[in-house]
N, C-alpha and C. Protein backbone atom coordinates (compact mmCIF):
# COMPACT_ATOMS: atom_id res chain seq x y z
N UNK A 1 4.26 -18.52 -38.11
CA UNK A 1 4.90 -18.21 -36.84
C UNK A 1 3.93 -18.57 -35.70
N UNK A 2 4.13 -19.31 -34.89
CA UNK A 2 3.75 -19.79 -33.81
C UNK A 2 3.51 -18.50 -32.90
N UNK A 3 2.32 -18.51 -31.75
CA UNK A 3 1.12 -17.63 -30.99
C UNK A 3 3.06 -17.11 -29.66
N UNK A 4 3.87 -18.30 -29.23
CA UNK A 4 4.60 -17.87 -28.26
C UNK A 4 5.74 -17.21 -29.03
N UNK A 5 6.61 -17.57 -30.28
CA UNK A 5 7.01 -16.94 -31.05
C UNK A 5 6.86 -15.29 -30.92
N UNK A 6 5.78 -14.97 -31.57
CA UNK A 6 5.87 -13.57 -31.54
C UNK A 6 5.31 -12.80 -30.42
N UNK A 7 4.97 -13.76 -29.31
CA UNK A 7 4.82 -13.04 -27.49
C UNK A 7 6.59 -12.54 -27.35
N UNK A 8 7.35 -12.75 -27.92
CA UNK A 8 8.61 -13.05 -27.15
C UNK A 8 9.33 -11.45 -27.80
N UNK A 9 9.48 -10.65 -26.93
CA UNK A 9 10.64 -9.71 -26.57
C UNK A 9 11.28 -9.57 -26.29
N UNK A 10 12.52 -8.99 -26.68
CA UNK A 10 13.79 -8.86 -26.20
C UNK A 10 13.92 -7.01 -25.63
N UNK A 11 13.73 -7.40 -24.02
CA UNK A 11 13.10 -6.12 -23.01
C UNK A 11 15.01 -6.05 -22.35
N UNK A 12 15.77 -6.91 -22.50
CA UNK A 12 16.64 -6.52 -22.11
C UNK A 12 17.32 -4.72 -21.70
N UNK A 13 16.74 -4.21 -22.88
CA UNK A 13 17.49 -2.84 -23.41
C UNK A 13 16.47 -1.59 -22.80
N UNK A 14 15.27 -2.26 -21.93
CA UNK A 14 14.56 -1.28 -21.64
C UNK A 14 14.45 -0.55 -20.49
N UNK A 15 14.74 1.01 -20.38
CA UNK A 15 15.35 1.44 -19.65
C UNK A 15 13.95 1.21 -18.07
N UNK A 16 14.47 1.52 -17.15
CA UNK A 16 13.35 1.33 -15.93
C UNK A 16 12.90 2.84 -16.21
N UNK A 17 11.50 2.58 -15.59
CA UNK A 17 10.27 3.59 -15.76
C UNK A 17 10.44 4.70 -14.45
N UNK A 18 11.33 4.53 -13.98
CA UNK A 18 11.29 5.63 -12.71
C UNK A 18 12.46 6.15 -13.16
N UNK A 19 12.78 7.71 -12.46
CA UNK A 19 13.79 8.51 -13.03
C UNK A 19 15.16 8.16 -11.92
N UNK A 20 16.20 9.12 -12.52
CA UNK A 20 17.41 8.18 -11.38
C UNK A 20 17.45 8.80 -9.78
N UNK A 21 16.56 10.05 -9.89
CA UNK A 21 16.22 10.30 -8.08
C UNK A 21 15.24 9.55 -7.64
N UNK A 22 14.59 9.25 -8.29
CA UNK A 22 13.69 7.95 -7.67
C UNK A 22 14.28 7.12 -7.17
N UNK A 23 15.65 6.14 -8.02
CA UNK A 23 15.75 5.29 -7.68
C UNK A 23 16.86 5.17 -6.72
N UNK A 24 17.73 6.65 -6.71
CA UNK A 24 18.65 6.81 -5.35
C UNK A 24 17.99 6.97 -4.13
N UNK A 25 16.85 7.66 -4.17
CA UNK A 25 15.53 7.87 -3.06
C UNK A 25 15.72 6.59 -2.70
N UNK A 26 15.36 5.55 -3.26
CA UNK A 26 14.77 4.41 -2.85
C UNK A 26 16.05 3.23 -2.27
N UNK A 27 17.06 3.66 -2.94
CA UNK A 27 18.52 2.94 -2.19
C UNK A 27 18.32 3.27 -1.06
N UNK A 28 18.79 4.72 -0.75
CA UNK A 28 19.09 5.45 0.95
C UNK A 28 17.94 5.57 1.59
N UNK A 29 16.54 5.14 1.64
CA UNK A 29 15.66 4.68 2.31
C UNK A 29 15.68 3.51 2.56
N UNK A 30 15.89 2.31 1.56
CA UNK A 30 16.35 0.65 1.95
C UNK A 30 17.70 0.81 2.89
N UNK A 31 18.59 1.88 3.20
CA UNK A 31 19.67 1.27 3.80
C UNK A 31 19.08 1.81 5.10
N UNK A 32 18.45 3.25 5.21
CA UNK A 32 17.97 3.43 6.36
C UNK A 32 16.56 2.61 7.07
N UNK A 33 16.28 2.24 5.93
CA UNK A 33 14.89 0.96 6.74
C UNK A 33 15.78 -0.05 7.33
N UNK A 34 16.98 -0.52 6.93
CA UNK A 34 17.72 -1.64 7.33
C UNK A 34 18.00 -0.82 8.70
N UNK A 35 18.46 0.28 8.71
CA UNK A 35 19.28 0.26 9.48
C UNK A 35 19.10 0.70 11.24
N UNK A 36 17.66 1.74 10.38
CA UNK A 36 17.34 2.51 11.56
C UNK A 36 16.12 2.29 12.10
N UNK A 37 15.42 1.80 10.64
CA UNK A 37 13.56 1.77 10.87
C UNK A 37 13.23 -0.05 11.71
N UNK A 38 14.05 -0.51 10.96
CA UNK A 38 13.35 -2.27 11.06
C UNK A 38 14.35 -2.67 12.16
N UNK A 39 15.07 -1.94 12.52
CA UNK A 39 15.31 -3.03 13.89
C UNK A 39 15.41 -1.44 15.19
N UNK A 40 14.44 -1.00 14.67
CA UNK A 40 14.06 0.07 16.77
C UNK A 40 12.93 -0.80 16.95
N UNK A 41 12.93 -0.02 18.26
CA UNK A 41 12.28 -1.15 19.04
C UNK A 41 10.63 -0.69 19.09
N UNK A 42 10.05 -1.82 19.06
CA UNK A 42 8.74 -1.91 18.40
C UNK A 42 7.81 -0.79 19.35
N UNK A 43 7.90 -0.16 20.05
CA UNK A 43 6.86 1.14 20.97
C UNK A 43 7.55 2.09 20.40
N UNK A 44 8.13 2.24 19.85
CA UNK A 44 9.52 3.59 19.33
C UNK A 44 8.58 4.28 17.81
N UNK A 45 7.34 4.28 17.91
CA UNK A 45 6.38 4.86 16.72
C UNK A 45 7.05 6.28 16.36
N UNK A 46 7.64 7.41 17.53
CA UNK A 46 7.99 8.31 17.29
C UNK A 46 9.09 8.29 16.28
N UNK A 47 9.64 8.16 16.62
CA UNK A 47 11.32 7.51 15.73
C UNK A 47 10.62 7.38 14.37
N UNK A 48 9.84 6.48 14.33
CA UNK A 48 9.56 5.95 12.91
C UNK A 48 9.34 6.63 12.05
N UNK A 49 7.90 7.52 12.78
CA UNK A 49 7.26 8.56 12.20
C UNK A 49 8.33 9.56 11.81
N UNK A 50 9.27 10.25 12.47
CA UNK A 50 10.90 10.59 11.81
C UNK A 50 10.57 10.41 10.99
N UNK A 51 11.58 9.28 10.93
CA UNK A 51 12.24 8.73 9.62
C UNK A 51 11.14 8.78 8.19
N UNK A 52 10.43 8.45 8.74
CA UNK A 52 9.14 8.31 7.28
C UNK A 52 9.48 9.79 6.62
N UNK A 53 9.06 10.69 7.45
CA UNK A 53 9.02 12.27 7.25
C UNK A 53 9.97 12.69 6.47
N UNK A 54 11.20 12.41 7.14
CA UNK A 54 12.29 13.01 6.59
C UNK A 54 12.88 12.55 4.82
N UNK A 55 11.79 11.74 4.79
CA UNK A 55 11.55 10.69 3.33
C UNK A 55 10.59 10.75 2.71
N UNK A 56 9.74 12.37 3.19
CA UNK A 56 8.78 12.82 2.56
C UNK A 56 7.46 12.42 2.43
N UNK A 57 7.53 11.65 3.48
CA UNK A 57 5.87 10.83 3.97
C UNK A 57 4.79 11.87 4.65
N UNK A 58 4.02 12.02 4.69
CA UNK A 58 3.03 13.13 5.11
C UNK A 58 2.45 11.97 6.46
N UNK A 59 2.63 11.92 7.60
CA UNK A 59 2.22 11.53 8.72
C UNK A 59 1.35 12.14 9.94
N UNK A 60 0.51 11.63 10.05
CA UNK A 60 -0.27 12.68 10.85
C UNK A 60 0.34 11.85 12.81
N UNK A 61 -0.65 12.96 13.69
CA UNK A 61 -0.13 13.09 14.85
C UNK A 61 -0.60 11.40 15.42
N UNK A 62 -0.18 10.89 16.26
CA UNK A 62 0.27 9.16 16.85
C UNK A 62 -0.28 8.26 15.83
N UNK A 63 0.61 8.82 14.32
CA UNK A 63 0.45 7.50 13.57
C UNK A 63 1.27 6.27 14.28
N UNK A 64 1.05 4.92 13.98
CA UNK A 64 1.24 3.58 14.47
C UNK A 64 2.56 2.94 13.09
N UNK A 65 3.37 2.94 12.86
CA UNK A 65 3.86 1.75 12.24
C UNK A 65 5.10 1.16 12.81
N UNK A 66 4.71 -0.10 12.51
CA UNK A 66 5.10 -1.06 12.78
C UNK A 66 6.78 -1.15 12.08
N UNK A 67 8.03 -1.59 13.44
CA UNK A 67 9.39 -1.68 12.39
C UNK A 67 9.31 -2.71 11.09
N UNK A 68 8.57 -3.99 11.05
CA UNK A 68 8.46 -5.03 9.94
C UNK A 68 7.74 -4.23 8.70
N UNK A 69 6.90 -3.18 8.92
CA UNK A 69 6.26 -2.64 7.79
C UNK A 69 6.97 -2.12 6.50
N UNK A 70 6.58 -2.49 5.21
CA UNK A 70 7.44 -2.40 4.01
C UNK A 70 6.81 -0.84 3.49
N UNK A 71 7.92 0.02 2.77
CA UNK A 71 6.98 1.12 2.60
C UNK A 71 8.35 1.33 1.37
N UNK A 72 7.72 0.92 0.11
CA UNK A 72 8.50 1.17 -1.23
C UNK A 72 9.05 2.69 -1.39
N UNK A 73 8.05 3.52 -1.20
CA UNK A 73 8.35 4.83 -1.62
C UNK A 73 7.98 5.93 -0.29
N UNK A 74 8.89 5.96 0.55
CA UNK A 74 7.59 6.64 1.56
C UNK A 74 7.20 8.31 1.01
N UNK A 75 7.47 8.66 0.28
CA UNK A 75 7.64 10.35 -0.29
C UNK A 75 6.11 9.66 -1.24
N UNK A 76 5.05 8.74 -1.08
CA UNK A 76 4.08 8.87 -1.69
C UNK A 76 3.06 8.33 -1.06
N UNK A 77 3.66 7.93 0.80
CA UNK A 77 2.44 7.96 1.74
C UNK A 77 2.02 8.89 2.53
N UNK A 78 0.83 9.06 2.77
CA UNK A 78 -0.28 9.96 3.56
C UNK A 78 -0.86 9.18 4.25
N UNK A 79 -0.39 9.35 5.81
CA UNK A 79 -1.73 8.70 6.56
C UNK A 79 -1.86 9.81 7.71
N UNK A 80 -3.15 9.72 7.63
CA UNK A 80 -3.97 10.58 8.76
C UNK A 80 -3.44 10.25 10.09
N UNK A 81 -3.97 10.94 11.35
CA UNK A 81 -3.73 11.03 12.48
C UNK A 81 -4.96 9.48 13.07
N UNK A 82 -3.49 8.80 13.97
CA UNK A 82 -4.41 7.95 14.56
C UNK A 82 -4.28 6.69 13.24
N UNK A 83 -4.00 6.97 12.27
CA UNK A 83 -3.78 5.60 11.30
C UNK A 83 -2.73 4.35 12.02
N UNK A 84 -2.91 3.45 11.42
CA UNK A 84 -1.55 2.47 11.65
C UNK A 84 -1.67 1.36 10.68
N UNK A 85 -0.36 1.34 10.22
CA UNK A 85 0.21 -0.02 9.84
C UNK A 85 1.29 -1.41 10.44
N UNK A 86 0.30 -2.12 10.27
CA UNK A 86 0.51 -2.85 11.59
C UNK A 86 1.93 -3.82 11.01
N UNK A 87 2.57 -5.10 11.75
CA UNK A 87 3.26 -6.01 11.31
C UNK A 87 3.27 -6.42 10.01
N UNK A 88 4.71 -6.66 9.06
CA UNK A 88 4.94 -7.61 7.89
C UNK A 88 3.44 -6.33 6.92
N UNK A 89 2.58 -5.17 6.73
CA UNK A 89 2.05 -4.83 5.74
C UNK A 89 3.17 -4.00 5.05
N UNK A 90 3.22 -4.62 3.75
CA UNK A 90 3.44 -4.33 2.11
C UNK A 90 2.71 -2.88 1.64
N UNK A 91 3.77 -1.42 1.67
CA UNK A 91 3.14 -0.55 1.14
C UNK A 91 3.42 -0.25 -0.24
N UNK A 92 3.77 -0.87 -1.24
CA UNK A 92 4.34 -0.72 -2.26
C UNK A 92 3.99 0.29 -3.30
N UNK A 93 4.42 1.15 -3.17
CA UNK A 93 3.55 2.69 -2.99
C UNK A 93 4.20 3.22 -3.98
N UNK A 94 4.33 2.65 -5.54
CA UNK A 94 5.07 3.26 -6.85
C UNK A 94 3.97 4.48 -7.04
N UNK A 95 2.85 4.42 -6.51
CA UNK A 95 1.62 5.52 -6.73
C UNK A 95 1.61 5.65 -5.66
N UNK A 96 0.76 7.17 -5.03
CA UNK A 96 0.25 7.75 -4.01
C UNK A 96 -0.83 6.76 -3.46
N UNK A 97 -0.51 6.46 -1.77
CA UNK A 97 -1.23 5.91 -1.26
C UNK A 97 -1.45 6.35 -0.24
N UNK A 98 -3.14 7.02 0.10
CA UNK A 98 -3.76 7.47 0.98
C UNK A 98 -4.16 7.14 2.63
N UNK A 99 -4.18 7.00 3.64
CA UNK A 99 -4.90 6.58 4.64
C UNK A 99 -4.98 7.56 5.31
N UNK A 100 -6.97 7.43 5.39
CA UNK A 100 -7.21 8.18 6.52
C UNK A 100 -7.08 8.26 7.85
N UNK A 101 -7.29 8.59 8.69
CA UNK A 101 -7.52 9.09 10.32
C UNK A 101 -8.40 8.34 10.34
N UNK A 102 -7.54 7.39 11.72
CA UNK A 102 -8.17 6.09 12.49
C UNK A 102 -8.67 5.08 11.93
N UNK A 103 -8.26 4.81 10.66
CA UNK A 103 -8.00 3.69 9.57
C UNK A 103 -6.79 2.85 10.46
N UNK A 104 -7.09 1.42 10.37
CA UNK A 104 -5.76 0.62 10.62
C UNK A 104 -5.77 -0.50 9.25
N UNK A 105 -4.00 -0.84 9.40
CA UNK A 105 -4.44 -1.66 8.11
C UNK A 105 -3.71 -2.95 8.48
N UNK A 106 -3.93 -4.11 8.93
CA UNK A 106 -3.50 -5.40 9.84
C UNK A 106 -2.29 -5.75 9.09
N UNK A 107 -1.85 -6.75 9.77
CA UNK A 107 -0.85 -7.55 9.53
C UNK A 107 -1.23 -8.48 8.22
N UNK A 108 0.35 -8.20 7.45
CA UNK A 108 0.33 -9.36 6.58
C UNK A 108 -0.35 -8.74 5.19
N UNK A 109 -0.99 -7.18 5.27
CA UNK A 109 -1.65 -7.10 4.10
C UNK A 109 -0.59 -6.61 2.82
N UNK A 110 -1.34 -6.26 2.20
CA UNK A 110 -0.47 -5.72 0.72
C UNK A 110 -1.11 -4.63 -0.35
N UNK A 111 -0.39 -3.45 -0.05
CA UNK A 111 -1.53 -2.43 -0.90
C UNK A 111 -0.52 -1.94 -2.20
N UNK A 112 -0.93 -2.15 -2.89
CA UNK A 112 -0.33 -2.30 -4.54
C UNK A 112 -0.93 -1.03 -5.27
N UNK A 113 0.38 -0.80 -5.65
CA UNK A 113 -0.15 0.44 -6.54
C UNK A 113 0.22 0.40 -7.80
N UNK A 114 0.98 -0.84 -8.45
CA UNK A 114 1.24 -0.39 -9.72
C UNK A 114 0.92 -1.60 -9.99
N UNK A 115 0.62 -1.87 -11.60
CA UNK A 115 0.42 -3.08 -12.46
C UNK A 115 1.10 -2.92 -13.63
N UNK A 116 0.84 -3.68 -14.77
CA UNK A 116 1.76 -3.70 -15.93
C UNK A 116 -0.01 -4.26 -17.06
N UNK A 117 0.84 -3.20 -18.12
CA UNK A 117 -0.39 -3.50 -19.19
C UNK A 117 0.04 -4.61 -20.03
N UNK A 118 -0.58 -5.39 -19.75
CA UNK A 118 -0.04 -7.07 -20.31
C UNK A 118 -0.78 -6.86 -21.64
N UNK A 119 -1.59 -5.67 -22.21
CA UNK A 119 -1.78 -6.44 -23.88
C UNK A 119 -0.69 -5.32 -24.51
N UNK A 120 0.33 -5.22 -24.18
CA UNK A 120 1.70 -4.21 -24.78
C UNK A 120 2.67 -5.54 -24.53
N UNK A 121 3.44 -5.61 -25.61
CA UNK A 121 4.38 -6.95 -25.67
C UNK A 121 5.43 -6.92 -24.53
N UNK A 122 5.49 -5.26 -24.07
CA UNK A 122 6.96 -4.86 -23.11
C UNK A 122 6.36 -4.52 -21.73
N UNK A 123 4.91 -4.63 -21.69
CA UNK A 123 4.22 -4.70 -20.48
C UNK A 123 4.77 -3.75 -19.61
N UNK A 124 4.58 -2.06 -20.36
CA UNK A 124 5.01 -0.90 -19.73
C UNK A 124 4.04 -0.87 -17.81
N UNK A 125 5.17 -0.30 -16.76
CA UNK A 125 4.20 -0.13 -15.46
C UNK A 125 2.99 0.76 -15.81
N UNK A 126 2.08 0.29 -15.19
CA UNK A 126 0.96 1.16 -14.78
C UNK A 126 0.62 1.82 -13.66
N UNK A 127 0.87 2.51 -13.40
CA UNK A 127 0.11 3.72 -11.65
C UNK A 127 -0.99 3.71 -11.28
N UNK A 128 -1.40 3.10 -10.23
CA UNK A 128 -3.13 3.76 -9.65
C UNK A 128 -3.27 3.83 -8.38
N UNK A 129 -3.11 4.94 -7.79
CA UNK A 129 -3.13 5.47 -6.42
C UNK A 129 -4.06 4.71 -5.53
N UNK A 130 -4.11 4.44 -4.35
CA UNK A 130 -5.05 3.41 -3.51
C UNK A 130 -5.41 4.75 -2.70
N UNK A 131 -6.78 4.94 -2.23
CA UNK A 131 -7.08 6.07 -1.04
C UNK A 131 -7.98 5.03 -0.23
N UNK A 132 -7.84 4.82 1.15
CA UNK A 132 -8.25 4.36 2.38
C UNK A 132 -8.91 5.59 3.14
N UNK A 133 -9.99 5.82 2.80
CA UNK A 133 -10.33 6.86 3.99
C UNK A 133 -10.50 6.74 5.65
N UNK A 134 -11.15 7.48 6.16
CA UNK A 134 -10.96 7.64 7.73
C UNK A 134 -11.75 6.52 8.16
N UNK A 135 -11.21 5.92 9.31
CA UNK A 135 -12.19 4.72 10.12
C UNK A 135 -12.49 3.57 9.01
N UNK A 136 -11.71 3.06 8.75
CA UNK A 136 -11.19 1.87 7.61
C UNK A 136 -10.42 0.48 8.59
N UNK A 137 -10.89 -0.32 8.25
CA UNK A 137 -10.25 -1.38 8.99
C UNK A 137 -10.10 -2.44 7.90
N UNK A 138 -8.72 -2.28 7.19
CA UNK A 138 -8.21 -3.39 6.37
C UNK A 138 -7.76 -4.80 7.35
N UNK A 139 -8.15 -6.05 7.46
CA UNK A 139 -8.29 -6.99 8.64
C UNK A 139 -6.92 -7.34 7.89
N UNK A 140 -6.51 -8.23 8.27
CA UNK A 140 -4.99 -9.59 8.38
C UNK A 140 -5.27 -10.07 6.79
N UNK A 141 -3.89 -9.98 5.95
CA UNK A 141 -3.36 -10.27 4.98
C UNK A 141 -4.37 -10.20 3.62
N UNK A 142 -4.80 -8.88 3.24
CA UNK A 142 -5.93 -8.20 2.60
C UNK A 142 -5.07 -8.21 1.30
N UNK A 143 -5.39 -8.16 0.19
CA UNK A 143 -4.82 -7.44 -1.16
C UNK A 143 -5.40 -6.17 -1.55
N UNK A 144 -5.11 -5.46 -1.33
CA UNK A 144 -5.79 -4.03 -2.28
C UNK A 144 -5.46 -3.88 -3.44
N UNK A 145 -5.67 -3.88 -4.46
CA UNK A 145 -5.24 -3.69 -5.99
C UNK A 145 -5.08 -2.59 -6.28
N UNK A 146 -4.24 -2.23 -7.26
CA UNK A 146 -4.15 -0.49 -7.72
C UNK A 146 -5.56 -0.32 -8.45
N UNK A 147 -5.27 1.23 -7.87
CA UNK A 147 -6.46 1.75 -7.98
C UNK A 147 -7.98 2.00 -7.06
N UNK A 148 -7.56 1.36 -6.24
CA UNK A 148 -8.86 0.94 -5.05
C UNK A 148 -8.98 2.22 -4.18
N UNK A 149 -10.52 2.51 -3.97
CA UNK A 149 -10.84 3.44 -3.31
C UNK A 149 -11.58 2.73 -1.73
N UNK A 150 -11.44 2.62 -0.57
CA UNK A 150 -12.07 1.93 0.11
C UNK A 150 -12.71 3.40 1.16
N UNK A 151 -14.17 3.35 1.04
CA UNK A 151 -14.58 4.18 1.84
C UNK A 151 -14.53 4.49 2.76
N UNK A 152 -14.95 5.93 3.41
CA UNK A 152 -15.08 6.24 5.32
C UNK A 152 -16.22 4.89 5.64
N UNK A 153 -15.09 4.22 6.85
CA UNK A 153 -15.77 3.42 7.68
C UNK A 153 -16.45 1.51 7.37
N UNK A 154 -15.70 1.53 6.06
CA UNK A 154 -15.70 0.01 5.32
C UNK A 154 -14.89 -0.76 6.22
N UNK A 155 -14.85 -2.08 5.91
CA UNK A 155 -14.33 -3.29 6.80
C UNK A 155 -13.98 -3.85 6.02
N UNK A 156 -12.41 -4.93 5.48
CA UNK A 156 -12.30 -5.26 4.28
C UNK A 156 -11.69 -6.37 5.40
N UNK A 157 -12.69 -7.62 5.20
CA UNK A 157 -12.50 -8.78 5.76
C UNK A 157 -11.26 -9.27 5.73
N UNK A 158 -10.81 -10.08 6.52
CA UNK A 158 -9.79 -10.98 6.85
C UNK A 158 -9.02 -11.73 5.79
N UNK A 159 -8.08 -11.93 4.70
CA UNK A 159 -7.63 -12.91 3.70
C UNK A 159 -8.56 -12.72 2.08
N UNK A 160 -8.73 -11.39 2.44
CA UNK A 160 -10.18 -10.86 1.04
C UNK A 160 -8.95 -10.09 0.09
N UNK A 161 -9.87 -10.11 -1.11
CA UNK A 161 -8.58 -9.36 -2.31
C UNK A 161 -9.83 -8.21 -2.81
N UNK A 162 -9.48 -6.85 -2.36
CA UNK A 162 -10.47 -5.83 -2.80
C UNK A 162 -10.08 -5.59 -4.34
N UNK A 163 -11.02 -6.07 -4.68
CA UNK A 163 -10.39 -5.12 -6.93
C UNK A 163 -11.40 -4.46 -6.85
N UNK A 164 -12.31 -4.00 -6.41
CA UNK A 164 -13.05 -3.18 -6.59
C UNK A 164 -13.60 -2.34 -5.61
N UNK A 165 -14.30 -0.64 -5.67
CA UNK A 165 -13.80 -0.17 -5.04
C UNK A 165 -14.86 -0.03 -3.74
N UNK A 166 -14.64 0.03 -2.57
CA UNK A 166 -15.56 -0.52 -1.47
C UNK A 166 -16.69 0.90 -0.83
N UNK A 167 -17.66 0.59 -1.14
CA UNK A 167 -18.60 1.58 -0.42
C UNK A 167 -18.85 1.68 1.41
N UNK A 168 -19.10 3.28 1.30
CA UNK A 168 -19.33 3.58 3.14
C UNK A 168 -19.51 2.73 3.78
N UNK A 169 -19.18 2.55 4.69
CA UNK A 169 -19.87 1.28 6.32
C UNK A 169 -20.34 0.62 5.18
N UNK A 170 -19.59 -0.48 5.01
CA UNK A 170 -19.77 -1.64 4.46
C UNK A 170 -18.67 -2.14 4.82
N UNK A 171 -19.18 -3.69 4.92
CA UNK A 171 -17.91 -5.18 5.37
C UNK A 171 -18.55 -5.53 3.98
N UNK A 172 -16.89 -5.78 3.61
CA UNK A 172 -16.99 -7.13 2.25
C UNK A 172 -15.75 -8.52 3.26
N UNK A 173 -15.79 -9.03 2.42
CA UNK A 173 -14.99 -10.26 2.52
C UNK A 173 -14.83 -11.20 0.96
N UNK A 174 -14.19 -11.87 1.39
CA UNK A 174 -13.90 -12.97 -0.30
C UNK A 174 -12.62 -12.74 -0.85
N UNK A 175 -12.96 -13.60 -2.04
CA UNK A 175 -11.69 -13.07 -3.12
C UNK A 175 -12.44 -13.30 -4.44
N UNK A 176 -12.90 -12.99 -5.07
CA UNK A 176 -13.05 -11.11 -4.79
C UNK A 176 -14.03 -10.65 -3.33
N UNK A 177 -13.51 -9.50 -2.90
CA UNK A 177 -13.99 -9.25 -1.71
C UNK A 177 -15.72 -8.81 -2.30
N UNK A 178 -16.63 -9.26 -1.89
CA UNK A 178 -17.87 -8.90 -2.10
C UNK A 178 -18.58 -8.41 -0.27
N UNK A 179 -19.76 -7.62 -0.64
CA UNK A 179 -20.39 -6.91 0.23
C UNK A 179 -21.00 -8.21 0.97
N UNK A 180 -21.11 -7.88 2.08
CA UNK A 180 -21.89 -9.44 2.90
C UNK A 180 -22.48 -8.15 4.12
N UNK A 181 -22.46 -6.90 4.71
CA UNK A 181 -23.79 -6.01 5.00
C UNK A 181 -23.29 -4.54 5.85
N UNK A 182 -24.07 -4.35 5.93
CA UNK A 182 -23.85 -3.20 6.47
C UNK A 182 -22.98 -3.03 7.67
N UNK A 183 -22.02 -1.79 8.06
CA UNK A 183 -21.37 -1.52 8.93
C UNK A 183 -21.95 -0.80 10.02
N UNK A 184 -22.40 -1.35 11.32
CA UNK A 184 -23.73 -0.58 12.09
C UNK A 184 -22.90 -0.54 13.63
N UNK A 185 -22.46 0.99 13.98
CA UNK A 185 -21.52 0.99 15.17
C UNK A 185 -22.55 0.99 16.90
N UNK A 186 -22.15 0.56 17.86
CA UNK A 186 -22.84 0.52 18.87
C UNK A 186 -22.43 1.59 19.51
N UNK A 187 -23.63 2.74 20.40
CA UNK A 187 -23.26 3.29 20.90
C UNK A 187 -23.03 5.11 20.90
């Protein structure tokens, strides 16, 4: 028997990994992101912050998001006071995802919380919560991988993919994002 032969499953029959309030949660939040969140008008943060809430998001006082912002599950975001998610960021938040106070996280990024265990033939989901602590500046179209811890006061460069997890006042950059020096504030 040939190596692709026995890769091959028949996953048809396998039920999805979230329960069925999960996945009604997640209907009547897509119709209200359509309806109410993604087209108010872009200074209308209050409104937003609403809606997140009432969907079980833990929001602190003049959080920032943006109407284009994607937020899979909001009943498993936390962001501190003073956070924001800016334009087009991807919260895909099958796990708890953290942000601290006065953390921003730019346009275009993508914070991932689940993966799939590819040496299981049916490649069951995997969960790993992302925490962003306070004074975090995720720059323009970042990857965070599940599981990522990014410290108080890190800088996660511009077009960088963090897989690993980022220490205090530190700027990385890359893909993989690596350390390039210290975070030193003026003032």
């Amino acid at each position: 028997m040939n190596r692709m032969a026995r890769l091959r499953v028949d996953t048809s029959h396998c039920p999805s990994p979230h329960p069925l309030g999960n996945r009604i949660g997640r209907v009547c939040w897509e119709i209200v992101w359509w309806l109410l969140f993604r087209w108010s008008l872009r200074p209308c943060h209050a409104w937003r912050r609403m809606l997140l809430r009432a969907f079980g998001a833990k929001v602190g006082r003049r959080v920032h998001v943006y109407p284009s912002c994607r937020i899979w599950a909001p009943w498993n975001l936390t962001m501190g006071d003073y956070a924001c998610l800016a334009d087009h960021v991807d919260c895909y938040c099958v796990a708890p995802i953290s942000i601290g106070e006065h953390s921003t996280i730019s346009q275009y990024s993508y914070l991932c919380t689940a993966t799939h265990d590819h040496r299981q033939t049916t490649m069951p989901l995997v969960l790993k919560p992302i925490v962003i602590e306070d004074q975090v500046w995720v720059c323009a179209d970042v990857f965070v991988a599940p599981g990522i811890r990014i410290a108080q006061g890190a800088v996660v460069g511009a077009r960088s993919t963090a897989t690993q997890h980022v220490r205090p006042w530190t700027i990385v950059a890359g893909n993989p994002a690596k350390f390039i020096k210290e975070r030193i504030l003026k003032g």
